[in-house]
Protein backbone atom coordinates (compact mmCIF):
# COMPACT_ATOMS: atom_id res chain seq x y z
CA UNK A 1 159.08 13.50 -29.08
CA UNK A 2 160.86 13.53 -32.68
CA UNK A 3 159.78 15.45 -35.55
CA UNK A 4 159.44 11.83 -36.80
CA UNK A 5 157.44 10.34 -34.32
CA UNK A 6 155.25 13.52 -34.68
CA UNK A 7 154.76 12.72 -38.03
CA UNK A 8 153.81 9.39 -37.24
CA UNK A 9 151.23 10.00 -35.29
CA UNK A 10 149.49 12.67 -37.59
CA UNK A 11 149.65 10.46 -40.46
CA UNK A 12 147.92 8.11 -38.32
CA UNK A 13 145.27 10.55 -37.58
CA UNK A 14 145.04 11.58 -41.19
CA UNK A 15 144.88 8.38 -43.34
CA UNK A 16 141.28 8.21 -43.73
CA UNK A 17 141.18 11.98 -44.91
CA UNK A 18 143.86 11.34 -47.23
CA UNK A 19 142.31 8.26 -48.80
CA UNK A 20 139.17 10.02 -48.90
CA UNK A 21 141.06 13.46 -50.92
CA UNK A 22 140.15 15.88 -48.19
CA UNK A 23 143.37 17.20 -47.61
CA UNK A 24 144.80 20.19 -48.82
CA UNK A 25 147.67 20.34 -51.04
CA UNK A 26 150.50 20.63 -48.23
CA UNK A 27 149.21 18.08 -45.63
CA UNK A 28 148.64 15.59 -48.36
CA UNK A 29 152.70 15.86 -49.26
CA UNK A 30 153.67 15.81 -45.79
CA UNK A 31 151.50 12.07 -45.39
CA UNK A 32 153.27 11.15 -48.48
CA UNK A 33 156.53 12.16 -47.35
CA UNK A 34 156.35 9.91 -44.42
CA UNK A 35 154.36 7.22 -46.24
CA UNK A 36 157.24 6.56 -48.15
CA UNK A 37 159.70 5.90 -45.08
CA UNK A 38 157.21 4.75 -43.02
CA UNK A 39 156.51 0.65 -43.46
CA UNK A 40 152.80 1.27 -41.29
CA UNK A 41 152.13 4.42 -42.48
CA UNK A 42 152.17 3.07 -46.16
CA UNK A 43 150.55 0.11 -45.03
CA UNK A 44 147.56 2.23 -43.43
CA UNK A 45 147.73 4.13 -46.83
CA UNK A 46 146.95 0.57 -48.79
CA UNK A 47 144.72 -0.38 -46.26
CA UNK A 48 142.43 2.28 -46.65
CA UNK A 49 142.38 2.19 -50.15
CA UNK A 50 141.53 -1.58 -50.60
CA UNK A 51 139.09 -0.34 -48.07
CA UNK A 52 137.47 2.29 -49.95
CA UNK A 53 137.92 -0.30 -53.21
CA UNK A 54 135.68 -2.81 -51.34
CA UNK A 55 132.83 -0.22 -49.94
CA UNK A 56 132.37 0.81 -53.47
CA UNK A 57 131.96 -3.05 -54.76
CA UNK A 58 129.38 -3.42 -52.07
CA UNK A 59 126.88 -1.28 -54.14
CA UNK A 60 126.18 -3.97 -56.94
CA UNK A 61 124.91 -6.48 -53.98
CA UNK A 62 121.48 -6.48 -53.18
CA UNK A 63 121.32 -2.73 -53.12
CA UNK A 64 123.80 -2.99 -49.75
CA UNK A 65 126.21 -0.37 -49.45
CA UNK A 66 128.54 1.67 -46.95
CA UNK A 67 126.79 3.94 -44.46
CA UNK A 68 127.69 7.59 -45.01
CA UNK A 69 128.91 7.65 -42.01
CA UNK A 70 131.55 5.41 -42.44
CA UNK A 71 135.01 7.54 -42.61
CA UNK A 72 133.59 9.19 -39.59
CA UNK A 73 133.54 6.17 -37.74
CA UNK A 74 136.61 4.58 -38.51
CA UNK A 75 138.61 8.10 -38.10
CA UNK A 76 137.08 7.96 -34.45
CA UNK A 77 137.74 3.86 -33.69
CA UNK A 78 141.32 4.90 -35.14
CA UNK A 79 141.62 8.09 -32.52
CA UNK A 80 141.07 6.09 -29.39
CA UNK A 81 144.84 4.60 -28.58
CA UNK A 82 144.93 0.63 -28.08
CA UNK A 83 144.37 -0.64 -24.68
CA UNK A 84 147.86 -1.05 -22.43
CA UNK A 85 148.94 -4.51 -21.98
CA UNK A 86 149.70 -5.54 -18.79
């Protein structure tokens, strides 16, 4: 496996902590290293920022908003690999 394809994958296993600000300094610029070459990677990046954007706008209806929980969840739905096709 490729220093690239190792990047990959932690990136993918790091998006929601980056969105979220809790990385430190150097694991933040090594996501944003390989955001910029990386078409999913920056995708994931937007993603989870529109993401955030839209949890946030959920407060001024009805009193709904985002369980705390929420990063937690979707950093362990995004750790489980997709199902194999056959």
């Amino acid at each position: 496996m490729g220093i690239e394809r190792n990047d990959h994958l932690w990136s993918q296993q790091h998006l929601s902590h980056y969105v979220a600000g809790d990385l430190r300094l150097r694991a933040r610029r090594r996501l944003d290293r390989h955001a910029r070459d990386c078409v999913d990677c920056g995708r994931g990046v937007r993603a989870m920022h529109s993401l955030v954007y839209a949890m946030q706008g959920l407060g001024g209806l009805g009193g709904v908003s985002a369980p705390a929980t929420i990063f937690d969840r979707v950093r362990s739905a995004g750790s489980t690999p997709p199902p194999r096709r056959a």
